[in-house]
Each structure stands twice: as C-alpha cells, then as structure tokens.
PDB file of N, CA and C in Angstrom:
ATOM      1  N   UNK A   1      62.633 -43.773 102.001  1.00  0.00           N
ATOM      2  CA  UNK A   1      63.217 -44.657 101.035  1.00  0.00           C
ATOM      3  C   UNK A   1      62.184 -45.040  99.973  1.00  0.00           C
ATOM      4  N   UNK A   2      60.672 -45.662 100.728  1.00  0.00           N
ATOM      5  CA  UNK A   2      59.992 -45.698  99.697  1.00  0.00           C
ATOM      6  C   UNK A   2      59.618 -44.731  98.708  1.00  0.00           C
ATOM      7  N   UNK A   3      59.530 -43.641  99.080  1.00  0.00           N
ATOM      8  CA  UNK A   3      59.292 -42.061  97.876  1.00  0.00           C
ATOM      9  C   UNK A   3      60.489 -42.058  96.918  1.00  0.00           C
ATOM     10  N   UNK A   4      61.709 -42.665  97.100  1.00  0.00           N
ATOM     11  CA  UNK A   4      62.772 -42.751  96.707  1.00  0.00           C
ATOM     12  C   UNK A   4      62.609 -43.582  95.435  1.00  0.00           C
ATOM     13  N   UNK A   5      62.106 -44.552  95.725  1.00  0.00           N
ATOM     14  CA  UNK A   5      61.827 -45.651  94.858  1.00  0.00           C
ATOM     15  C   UNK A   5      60.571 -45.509  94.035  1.00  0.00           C
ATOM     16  N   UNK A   6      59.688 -44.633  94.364  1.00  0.00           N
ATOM     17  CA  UNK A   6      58.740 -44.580  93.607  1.00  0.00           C
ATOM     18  C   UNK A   6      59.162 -42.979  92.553  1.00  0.00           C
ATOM     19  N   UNK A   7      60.278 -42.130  92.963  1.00  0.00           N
ATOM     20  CA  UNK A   7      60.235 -41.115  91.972  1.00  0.00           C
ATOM     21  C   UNK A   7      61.173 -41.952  91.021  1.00  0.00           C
ATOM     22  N   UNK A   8      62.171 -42.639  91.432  1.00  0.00           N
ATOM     23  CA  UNK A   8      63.082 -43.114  90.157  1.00  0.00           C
ATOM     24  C   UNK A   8      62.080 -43.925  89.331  1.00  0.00           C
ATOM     25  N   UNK A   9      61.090 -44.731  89.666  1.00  0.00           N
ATOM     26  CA  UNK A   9      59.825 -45.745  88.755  1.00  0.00           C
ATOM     27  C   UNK A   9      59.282 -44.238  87.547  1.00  0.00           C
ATOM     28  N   UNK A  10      59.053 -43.148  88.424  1.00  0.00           N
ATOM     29  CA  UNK A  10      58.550 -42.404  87.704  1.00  0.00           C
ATOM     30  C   UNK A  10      59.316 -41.634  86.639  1.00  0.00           C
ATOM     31  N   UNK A  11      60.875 -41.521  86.933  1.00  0.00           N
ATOM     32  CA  UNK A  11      61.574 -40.918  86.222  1.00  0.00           C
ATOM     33  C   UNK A  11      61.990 -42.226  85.135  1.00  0.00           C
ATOM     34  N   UNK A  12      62.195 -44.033  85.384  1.00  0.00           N
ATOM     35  CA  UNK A  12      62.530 -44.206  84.551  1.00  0.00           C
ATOM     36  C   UNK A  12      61.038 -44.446  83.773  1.00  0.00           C
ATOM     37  N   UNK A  13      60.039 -44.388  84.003  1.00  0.00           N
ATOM     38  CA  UNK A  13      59.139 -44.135  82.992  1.00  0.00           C
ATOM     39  C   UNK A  13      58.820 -43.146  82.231  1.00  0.00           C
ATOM     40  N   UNK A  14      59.168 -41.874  82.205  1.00  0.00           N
ATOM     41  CA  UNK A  14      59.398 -40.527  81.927  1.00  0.00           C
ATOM     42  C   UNK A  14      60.603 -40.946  80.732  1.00  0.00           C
ATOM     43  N   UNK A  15      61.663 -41.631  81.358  1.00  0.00           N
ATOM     44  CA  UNK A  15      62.713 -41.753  80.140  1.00  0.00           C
ATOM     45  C   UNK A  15      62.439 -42.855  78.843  1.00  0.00           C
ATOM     46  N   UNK A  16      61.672 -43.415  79.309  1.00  0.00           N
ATOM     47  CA  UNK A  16      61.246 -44.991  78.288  1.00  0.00           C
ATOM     48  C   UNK A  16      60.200 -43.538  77.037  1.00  0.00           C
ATOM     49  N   UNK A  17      59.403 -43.121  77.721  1.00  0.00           N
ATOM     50  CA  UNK A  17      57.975 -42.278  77.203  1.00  0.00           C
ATOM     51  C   UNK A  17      59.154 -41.636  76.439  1.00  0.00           C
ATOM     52  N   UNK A  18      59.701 -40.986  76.980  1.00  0.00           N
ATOM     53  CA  UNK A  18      60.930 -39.744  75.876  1.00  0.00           C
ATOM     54  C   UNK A  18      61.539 -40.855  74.777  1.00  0.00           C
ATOM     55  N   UNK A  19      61.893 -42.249  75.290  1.00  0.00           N
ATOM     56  CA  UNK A  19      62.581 -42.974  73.965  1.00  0.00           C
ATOM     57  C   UNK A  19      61.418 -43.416  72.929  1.00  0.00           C
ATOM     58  N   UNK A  20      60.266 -43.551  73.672  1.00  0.00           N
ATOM     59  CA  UNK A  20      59.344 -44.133  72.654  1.00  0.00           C
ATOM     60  C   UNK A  20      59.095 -42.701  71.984  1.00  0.00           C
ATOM     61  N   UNK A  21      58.830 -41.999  72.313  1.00  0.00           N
ATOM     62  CA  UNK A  21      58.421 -40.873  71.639  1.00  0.00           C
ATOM     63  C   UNK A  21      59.725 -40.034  70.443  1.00  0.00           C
ATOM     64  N   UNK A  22      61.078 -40.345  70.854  1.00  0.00           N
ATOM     65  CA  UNK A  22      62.094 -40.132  69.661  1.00  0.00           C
ATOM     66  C   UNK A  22      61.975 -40.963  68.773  1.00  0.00           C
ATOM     67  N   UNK A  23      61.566 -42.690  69.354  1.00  0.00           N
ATOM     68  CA  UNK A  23      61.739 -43.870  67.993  1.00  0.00           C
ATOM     69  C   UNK A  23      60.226 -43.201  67.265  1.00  0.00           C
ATOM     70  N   UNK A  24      59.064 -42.911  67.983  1.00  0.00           N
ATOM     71  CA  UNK A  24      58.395 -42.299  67.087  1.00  0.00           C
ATOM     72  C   UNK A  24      58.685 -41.465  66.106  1.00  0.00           C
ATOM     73  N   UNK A  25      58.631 -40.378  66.726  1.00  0.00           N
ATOM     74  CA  UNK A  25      59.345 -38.723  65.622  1.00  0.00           C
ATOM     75  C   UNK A  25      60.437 -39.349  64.611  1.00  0.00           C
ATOM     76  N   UNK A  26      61.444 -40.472  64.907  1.00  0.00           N
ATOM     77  CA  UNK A  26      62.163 -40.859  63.748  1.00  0.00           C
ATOM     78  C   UNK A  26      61.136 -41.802  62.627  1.00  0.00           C
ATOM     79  N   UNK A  27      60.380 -42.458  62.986  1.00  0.00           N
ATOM     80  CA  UNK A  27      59.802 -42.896  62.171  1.00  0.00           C
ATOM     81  C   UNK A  27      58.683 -42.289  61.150  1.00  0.00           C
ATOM     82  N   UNK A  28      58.189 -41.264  61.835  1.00  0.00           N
ATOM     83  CA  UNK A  28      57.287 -40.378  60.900  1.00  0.00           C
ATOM     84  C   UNK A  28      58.444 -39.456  60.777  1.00  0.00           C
ATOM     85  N   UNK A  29      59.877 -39.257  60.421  1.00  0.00           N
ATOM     86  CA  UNK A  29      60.378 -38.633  59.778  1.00  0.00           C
ATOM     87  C   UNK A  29      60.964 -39.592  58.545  1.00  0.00           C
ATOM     88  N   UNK A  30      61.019 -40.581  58.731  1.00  0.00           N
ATOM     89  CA  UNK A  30      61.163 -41.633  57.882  1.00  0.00           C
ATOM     90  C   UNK A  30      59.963 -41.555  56.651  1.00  0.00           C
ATOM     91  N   UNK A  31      58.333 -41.609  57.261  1.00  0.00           N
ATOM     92  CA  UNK A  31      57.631 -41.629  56.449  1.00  0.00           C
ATOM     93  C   UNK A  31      57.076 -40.136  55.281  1.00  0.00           C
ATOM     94  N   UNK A  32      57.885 -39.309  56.193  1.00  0.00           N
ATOM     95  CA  UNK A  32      57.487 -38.048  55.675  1.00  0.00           C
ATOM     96  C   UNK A  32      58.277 -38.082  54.534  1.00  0.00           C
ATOM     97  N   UNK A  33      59.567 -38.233  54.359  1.00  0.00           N
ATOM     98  CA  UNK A  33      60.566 -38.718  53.484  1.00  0.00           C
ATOM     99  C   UNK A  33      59.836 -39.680  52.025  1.00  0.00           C
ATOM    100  N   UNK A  34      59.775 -40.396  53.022  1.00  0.00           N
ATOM    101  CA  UNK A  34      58.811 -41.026  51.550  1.00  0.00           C
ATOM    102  C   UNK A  34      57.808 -40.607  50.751  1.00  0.00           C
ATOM    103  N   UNK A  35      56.875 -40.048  51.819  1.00  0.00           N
ATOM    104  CA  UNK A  35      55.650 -39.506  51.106  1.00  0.00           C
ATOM    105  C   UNK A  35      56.110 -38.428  50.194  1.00  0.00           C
ATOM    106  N   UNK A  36      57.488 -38.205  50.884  1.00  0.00           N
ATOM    107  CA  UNK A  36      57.641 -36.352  49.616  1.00  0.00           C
ATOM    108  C   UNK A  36      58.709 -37.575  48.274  1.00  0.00           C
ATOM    109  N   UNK A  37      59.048 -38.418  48.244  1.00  0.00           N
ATOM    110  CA  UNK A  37      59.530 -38.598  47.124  1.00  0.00           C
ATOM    111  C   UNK A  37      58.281 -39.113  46.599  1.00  0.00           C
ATOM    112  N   UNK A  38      57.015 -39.980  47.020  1.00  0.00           N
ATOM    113  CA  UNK A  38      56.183 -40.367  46.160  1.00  0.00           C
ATOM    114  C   UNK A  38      55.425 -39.162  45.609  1.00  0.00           C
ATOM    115  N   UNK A  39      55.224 -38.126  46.653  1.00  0.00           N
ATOM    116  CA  UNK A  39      54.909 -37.072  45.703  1.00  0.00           C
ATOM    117  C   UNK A  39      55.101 -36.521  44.560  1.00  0.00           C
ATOM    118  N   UNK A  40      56.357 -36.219  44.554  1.00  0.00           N
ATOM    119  CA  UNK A  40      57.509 -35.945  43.528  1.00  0.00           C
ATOM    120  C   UNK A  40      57.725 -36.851  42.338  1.00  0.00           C
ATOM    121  N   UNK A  41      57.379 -38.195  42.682  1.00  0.00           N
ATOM    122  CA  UNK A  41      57.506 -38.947  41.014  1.00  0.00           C
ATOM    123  C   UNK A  41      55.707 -38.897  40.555  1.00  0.00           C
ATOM    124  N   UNK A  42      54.858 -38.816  41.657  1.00  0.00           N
ATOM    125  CA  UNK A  42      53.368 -38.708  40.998  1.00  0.00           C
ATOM    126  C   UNK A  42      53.141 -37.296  40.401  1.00  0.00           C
ATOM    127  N   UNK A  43      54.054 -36.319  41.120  1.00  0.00           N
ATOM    128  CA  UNK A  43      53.946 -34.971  40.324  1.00  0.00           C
ATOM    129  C   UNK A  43      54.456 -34.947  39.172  1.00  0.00           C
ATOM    130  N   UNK A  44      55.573 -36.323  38.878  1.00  0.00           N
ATOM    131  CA  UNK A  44      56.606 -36.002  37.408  1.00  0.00           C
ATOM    132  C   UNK A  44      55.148 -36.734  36.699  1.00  0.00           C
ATOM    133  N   UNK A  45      55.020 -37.915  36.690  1.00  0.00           N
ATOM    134  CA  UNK A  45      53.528 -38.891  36.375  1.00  0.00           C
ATOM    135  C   UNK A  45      52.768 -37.927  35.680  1.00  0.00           C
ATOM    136  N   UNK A  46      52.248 -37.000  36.297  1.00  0.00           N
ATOM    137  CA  UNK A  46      51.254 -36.256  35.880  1.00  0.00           C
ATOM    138  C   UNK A  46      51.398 -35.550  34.730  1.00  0.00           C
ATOM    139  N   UNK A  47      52.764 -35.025  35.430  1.00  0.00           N
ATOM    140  CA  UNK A  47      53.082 -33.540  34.364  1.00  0.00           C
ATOM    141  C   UNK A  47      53.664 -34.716  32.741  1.00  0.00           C
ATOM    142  N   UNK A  48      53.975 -36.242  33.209  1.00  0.00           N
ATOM    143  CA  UNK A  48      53.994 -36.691  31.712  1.00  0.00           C
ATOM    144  C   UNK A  48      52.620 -36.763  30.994  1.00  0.00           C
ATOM    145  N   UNK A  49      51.738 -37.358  31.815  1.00  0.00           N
ATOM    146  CA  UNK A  49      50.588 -37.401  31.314  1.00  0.00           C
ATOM    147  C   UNK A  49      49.436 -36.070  31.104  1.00  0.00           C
ATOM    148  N   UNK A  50      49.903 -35.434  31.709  1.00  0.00           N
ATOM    149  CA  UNK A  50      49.430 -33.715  30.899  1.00  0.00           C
ATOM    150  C   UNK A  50      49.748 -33.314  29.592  1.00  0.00           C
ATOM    151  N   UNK A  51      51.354 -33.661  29.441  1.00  0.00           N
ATOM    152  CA  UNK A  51      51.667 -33.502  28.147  1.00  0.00           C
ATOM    153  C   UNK A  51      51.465 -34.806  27.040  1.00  0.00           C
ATOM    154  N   UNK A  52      51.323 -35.642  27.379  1.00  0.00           N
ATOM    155  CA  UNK A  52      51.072 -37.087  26.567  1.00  0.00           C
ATOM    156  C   UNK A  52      49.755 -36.507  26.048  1.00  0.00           C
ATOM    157  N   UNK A  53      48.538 -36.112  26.523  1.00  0.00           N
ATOM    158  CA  UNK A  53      47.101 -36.035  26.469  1.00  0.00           C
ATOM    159  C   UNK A  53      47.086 -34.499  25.772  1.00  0.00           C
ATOM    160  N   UNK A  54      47.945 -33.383  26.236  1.00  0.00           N
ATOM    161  CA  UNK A  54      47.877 -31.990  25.137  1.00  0.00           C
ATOM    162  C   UNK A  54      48.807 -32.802  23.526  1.00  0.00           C
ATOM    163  N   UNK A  55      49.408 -33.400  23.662  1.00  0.00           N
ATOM    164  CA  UNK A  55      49.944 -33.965  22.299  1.00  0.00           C
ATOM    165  C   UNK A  55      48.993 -35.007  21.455  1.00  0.00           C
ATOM    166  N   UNK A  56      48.288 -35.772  22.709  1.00  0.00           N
ATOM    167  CA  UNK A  56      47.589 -36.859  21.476  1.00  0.00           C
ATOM    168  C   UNK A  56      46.030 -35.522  21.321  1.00  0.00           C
ATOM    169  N   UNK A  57      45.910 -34.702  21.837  1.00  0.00           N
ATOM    170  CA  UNK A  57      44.402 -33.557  21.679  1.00  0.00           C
ATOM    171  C   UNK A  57      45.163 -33.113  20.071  1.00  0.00           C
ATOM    172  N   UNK A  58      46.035 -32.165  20.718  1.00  0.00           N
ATOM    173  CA  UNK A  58      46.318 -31.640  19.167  1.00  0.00           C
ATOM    174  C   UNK A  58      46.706 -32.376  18.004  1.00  0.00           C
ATOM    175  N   UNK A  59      47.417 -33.711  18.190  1.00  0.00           N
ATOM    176  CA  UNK A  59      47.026 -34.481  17.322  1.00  0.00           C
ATOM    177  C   UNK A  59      45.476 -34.488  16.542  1.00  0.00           C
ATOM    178  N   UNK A  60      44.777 -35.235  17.301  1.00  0.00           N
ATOM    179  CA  UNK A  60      43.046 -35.393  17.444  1.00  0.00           C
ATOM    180  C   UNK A  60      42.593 -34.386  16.183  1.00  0.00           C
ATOM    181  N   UNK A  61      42.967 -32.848  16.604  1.00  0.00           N
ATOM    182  CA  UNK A  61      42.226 -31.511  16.226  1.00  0.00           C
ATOM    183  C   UNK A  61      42.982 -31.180  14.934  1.00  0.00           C
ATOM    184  N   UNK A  62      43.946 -31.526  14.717  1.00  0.00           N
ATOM    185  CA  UNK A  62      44.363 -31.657  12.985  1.00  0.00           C
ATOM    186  C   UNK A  62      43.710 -32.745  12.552  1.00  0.00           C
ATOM    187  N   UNK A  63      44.059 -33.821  12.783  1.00  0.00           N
ATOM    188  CA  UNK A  63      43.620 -34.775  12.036  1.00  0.00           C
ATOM    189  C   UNK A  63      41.603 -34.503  11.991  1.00  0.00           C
ATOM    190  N   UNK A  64      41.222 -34.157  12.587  1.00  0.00           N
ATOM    191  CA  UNK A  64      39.544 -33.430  12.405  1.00  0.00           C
ATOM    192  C   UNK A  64      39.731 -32.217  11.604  1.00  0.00           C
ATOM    193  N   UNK A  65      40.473 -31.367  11.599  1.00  0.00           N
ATOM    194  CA  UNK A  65      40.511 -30.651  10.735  1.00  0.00           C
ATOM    195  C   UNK A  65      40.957 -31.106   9.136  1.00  0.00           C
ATOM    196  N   UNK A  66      41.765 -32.153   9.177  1.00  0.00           N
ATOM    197  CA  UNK A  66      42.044 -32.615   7.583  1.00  0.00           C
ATOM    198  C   UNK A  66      41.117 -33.156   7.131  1.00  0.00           C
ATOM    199  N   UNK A  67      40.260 -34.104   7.988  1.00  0.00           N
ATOM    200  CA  UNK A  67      39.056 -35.143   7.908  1.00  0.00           C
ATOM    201  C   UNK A  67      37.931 -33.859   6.983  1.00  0.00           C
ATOM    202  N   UNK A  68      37.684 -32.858   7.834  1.00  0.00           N
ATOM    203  CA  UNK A  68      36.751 -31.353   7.309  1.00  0.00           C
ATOM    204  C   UNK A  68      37.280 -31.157   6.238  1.00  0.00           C
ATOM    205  N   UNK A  69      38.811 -31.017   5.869  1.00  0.00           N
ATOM    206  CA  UNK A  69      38.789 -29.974   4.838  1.00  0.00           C
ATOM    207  C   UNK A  69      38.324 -31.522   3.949  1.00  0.00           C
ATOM    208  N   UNK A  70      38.709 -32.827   4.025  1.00  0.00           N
ATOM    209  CA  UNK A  70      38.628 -33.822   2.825  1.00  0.00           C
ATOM    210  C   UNK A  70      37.146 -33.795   2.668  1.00  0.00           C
ATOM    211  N   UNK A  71      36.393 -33.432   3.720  1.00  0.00           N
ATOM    212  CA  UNK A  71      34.994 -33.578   3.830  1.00  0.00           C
ATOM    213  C   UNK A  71      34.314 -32.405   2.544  1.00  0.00           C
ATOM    214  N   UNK A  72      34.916 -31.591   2.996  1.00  0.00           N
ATOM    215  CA  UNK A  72      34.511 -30.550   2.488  1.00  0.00           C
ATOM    216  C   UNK A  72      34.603 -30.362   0.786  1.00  0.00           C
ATOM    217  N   UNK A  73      35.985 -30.699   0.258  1.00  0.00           N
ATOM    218  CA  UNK A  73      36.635 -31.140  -0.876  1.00  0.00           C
ATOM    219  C   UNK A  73      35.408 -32.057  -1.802  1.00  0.00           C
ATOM    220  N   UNK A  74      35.299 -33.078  -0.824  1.00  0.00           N
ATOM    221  CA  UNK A  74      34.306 -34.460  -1.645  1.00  0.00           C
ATOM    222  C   UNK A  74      33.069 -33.176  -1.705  1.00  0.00           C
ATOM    223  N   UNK A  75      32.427 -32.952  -1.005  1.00  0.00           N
ATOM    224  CA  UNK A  75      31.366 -31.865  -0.894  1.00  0.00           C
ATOM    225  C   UNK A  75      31.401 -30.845  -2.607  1.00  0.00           C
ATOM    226  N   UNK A  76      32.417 -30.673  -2.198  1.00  0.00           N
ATOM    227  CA  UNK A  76      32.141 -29.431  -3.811  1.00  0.00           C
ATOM    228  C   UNK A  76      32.471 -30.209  -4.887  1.00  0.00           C
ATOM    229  N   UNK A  77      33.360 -31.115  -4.889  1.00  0.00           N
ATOM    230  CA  UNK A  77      33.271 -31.975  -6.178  1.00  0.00           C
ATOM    231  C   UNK A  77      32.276 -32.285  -6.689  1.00  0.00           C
ATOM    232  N   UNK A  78      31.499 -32.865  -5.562  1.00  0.00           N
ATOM    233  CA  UNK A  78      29.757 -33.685  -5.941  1.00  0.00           C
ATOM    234  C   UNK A  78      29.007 -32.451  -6.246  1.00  0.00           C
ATOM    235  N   UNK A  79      28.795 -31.322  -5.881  1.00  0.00           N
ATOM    236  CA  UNK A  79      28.408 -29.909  -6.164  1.00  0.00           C
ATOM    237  C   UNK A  79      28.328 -29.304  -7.371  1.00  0.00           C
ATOM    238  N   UNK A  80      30.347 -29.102  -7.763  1.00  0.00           N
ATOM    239  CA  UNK A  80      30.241 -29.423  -9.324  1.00  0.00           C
ATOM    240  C   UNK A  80      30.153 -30.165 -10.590  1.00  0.00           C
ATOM    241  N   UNK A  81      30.019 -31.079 -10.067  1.00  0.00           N
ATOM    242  CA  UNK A  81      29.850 -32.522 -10.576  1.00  0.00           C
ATOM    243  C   UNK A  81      28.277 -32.158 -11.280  1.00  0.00           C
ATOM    244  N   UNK A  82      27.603 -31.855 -10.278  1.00  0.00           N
ATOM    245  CA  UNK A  82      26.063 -31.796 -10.387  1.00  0.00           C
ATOM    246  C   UNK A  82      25.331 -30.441 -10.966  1.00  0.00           C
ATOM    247  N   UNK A  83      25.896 -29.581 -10.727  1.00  0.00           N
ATOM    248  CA  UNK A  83      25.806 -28.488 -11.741  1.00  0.00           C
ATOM    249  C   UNK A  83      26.351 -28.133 -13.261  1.00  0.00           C
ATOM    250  N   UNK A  84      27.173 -29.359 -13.370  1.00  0.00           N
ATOM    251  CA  UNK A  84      28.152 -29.446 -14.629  1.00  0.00           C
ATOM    252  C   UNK A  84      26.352 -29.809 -15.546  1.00  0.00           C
ATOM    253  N   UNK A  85      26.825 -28.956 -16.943  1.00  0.00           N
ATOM    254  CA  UNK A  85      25.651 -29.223 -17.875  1.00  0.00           C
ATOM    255  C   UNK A  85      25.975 -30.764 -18.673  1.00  0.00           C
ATOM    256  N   UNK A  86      24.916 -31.382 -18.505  1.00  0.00           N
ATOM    257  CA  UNK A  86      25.154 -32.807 -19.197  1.00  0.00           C
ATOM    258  C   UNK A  86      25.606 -32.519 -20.425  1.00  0.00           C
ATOM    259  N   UNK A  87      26.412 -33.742 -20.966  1.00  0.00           N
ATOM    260  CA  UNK A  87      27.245 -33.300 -22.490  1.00  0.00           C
ATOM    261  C   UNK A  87      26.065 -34.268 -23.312  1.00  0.00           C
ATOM    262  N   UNK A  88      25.124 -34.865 -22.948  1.00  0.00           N
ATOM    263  CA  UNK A  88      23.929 -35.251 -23.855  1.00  0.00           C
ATOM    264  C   UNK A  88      23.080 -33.732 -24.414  1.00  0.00           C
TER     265      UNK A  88
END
C-alpha cells in the first residue's frame, strides 16, 4: 500500500512538472510573439531612418555643390574684376 502511495506522490508530481512546464512554453510563446512584432516595427524604424538620412545626405551634397559652384562664380568675378585694365 505504501509503494502505492508513494508512486501516485510521484506521478502527481510528474503531472504538476508537465503543467508548469506547458504554463511555461505558453508564456515564452507569448514572449516570442512580442519580440517578433518589436522586431518588425524597429525593422520599419530603421528602414525610415535609412531613408530620412539618404534624403537629408543628398540634400547636404547639392546644396555643397551649389555653395561650390557660388564659390566658384564669386572666384572668377574677383579674377576678372582684377585683370580688367583700369579705365584711368
């Protein structure tokens, strides 16, 4: 009788271990869930801010290029300005 009583102790501890271990597995299926949607909006995040940062660059690289050519412009004015023969 006593072996009796000690396999059911063991079987209902065997069944508690199997429930704790499903409420587990549901809960890291819970968190896995989440982690893939936070993934998914930090992957959208990015891919805005990839393109936010290639738009304000090429911005940047015209506006340095207009800055050059105005640079350049003032440059030869003063150039011919200074090679011009005085009208004295």
């Amino acid at each position: 009788m006593e072996v009796l009583h000690i396999l059911e102790k063991k079987i209902t501890g065997l069944i508690e271990s199997k429930k704790n271990d499903l409420q587990m597995i549901v809960q890291l299926n819970d968190e896995i869930v989440q982690l893939k949607e936070e993934n998914r909006q930090l992957k959208y995040d990015i891919d805005r801010l990839e393109n936010s940062i290639l738009t304000q660059t090429k911005s940047i690289v015209r506006e340095h290029e207009e800055a050059k050519d105005v640079v350049d412009d003032i440059i030869n004015s003063i150039d011919s300005l200074l090679n011009q023969e005085p009208l004295l």
